[in-house]
PDB file of N, CA and C in Angstrom:
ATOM      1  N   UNK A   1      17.198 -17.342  18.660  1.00  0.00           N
ATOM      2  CA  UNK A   1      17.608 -17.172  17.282  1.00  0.00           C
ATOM      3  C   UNK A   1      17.000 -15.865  16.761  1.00  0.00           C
ATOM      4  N   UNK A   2      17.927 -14.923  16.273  1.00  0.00           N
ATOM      5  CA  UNK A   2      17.380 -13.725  15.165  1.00  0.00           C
ATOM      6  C   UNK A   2      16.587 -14.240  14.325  1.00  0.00           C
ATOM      7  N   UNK A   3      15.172 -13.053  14.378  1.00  0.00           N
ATOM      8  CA  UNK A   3      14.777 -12.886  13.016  1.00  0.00           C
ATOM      9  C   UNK A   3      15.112 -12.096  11.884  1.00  0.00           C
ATOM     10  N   UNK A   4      14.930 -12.807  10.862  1.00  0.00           N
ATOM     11  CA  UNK A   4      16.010 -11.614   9.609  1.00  0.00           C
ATOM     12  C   UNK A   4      14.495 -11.476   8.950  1.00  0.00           C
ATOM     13  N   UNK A   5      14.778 -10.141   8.828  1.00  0.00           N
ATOM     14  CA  UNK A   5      13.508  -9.726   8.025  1.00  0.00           C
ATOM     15  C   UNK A   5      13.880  -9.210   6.407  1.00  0.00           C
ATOM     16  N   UNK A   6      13.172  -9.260   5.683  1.00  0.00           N
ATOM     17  CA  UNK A   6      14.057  -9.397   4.090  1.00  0.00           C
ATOM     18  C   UNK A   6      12.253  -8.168   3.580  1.00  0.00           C
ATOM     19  N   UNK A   7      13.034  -7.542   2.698  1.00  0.00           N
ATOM     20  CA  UNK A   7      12.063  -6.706   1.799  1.00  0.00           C
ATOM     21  C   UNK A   7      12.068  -6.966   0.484  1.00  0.00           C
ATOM     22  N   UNK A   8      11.269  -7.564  -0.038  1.00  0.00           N
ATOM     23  CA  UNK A   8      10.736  -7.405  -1.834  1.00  0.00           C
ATOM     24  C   UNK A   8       9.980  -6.088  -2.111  1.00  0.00           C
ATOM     25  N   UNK A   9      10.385  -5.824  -3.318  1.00  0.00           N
ATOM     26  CA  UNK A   9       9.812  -4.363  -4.230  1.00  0.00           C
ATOM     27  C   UNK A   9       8.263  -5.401  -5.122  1.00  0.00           C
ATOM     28  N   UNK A  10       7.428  -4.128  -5.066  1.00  0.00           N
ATOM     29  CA  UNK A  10       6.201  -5.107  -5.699  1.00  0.00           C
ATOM     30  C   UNK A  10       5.971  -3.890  -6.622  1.00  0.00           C
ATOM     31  N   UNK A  11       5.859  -3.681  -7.627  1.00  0.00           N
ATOM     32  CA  UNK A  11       4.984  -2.745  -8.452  1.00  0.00           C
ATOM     33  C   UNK A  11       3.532  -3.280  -8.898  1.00  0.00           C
ATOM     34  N   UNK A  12       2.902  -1.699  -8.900  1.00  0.00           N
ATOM     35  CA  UNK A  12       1.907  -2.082  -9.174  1.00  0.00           C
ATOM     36  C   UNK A  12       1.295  -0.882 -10.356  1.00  0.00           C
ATOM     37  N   UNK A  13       0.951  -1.058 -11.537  1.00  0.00           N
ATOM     38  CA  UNK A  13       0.513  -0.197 -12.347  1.00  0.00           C
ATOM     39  C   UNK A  13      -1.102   0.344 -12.031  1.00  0.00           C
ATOM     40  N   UNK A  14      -1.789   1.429 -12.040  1.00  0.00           N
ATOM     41  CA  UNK A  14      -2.806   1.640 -11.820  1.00  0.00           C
ATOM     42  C   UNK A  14      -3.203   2.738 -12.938  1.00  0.00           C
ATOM     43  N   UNK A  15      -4.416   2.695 -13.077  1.00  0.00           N
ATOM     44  CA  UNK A  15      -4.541   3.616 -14.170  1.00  0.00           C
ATOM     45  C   UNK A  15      -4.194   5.628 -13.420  1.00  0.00           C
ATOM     46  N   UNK A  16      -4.111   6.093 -14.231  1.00  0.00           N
ATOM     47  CA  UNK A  16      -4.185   7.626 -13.868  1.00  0.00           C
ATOM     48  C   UNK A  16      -4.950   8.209 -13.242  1.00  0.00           C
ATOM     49  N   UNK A  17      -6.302   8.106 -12.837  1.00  0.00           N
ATOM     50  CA  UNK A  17      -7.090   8.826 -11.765  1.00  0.00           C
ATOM     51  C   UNK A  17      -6.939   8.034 -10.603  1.00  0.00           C
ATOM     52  N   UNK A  18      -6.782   6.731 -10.496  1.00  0.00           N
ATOM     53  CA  UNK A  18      -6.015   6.005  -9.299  1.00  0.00           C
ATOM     54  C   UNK A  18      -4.799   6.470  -8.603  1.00  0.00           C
ATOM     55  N   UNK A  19      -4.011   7.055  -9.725  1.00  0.00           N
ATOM     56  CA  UNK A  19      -2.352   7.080  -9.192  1.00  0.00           C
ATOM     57  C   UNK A  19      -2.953   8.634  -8.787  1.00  0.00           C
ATOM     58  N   UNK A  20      -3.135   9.299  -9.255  1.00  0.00           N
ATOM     59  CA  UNK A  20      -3.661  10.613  -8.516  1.00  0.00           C
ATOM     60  C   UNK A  20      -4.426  11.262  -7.302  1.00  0.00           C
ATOM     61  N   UNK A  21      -5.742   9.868  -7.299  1.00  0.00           N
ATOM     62  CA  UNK A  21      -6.492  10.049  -6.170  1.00  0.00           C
ATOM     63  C   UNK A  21      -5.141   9.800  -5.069  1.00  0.00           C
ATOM     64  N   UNK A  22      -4.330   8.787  -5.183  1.00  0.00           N
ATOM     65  CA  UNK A  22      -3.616   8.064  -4.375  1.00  0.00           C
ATOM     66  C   UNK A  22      -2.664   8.978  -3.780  1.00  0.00           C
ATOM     67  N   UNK A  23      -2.266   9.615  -4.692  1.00  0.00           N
ATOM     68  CA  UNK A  23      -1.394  11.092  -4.303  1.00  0.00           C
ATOM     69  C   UNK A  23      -2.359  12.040  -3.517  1.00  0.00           C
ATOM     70  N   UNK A  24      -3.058  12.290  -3.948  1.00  0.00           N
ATOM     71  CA  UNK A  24      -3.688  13.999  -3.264  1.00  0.00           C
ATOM     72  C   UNK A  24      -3.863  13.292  -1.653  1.00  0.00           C
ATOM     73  N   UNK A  25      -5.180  11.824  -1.860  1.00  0.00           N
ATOM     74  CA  UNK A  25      -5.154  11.326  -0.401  1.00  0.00           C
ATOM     75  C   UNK A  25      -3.495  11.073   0.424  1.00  0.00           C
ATOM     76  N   UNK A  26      -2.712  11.027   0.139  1.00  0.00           N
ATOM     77  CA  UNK A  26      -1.798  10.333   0.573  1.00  0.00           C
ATOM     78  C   UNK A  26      -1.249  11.955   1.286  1.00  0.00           C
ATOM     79  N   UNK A  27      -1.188  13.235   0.108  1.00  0.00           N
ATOM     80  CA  UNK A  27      -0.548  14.386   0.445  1.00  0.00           C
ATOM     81  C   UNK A  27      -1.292  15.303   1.458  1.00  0.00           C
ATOM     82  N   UNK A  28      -2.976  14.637   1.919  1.00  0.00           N
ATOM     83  CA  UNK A  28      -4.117  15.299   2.666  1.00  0.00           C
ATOM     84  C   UNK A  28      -3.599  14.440   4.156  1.00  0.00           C
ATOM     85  N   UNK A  29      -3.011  13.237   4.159  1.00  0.00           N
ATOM     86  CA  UNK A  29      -2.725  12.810   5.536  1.00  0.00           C
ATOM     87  C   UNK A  29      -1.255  12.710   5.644  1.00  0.00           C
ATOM     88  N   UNK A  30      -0.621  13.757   5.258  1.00  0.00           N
ATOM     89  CA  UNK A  30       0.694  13.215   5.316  1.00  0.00           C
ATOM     90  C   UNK A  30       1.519  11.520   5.314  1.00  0.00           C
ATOM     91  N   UNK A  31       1.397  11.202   4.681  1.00  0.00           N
ATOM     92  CA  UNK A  31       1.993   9.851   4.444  1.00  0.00           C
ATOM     93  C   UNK A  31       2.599   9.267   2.701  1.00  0.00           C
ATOM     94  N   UNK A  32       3.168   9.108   2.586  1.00  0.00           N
ATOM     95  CA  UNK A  32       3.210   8.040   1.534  1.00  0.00           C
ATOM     96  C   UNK A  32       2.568   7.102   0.710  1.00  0.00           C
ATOM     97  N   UNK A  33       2.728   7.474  -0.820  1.00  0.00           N
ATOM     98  CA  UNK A  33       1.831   6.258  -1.736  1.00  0.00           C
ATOM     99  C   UNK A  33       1.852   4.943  -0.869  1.00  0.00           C
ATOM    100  N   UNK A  34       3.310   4.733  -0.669  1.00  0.00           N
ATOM    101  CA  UNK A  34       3.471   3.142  -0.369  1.00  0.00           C
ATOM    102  C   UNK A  34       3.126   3.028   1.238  1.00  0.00           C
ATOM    103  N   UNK A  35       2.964   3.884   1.809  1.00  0.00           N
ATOM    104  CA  UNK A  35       2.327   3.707   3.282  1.00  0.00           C
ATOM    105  C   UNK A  35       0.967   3.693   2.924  1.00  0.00           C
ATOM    106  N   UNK A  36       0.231   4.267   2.324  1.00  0.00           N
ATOM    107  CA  UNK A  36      -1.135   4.016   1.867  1.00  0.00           C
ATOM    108  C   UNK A  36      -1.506   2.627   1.006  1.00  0.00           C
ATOM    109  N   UNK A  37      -0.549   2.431   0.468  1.00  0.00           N
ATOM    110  CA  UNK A  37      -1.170   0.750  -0.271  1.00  0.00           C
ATOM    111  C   UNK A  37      -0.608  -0.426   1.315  1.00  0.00           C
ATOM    112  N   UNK A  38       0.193  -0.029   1.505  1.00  0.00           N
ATOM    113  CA  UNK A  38       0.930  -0.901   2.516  1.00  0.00           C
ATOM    114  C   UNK A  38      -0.634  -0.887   3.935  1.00  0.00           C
ATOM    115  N   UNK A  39      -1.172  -0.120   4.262  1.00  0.00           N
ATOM    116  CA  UNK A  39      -2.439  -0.008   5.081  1.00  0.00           C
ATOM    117  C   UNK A  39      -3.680  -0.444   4.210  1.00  0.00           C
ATOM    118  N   UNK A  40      -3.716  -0.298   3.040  1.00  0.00           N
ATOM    119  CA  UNK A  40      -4.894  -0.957   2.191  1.00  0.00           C
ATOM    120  C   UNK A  40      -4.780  -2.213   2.209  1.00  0.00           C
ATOM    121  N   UNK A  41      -3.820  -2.783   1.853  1.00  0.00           N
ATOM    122  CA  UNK A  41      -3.077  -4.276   1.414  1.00  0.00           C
ATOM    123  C   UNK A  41      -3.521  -4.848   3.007  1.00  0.00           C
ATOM    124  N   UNK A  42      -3.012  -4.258   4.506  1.00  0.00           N
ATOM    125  CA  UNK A  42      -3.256  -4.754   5.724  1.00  0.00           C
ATOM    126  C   UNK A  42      -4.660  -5.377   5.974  1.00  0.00           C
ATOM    127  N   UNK A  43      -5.873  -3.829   5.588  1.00  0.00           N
ATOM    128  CA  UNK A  43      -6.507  -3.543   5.736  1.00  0.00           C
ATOM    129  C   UNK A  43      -7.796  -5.016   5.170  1.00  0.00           C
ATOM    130  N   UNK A  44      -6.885  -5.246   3.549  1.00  0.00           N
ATOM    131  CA  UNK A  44      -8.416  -6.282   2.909  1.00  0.00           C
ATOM    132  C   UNK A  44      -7.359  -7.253   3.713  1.00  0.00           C
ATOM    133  N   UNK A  45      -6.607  -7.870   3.556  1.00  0.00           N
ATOM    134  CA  UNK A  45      -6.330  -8.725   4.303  1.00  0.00           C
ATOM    135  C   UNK A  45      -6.682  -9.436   5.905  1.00  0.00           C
ATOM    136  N   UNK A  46      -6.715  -8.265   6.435  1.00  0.00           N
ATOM    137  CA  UNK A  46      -7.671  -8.578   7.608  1.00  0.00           C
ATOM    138  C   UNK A  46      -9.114  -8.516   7.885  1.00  0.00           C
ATOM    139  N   UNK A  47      -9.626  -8.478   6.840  1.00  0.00           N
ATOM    140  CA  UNK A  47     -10.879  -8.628   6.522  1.00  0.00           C
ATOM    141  C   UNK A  47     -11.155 -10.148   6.173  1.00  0.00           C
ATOM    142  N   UNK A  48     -10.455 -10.817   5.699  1.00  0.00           N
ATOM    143  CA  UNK A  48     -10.570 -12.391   5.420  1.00  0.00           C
ATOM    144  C   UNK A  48     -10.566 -12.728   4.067  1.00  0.00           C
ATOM    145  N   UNK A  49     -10.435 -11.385   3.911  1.00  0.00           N
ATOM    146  CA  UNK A  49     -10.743 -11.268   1.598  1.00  0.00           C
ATOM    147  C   UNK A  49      -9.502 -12.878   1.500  1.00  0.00           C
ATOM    148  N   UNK A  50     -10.381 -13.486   0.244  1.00  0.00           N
ATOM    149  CA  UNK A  50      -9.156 -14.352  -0.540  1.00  0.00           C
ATOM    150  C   UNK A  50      -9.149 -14.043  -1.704  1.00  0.00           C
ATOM    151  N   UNK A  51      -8.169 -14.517  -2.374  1.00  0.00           N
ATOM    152  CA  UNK A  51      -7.588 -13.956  -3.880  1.00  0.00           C
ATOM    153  C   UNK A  51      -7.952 -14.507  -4.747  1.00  0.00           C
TER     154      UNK A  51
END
């Protein structure tokens, strides 16, 4: 049996020196805001963090 894989949009508001740091780091490794939260998000998660 196929797996169907499905995408949800998540926003997330952050204040202004956040959304900025997030840019310059993001534009210093070539990648993407949302490839950078998408590896953060991995990242506490596999750490065992709970919510």
């Amino acid at each position: 049996m196929a797996t169907t894989r499905v995408r949800h949009t998540l926003q997330v508001v952050v204040p202004a020196e956040l959304h900025d740091a997030l840019m310059e780091r993001a534009r210093s490794e070539d990648r993407s805001v949302a490839s950078m939260v998408r590896i953060a998000v991995r990242r506490y998660l596999e750490d065992g963090r709970t919510w």
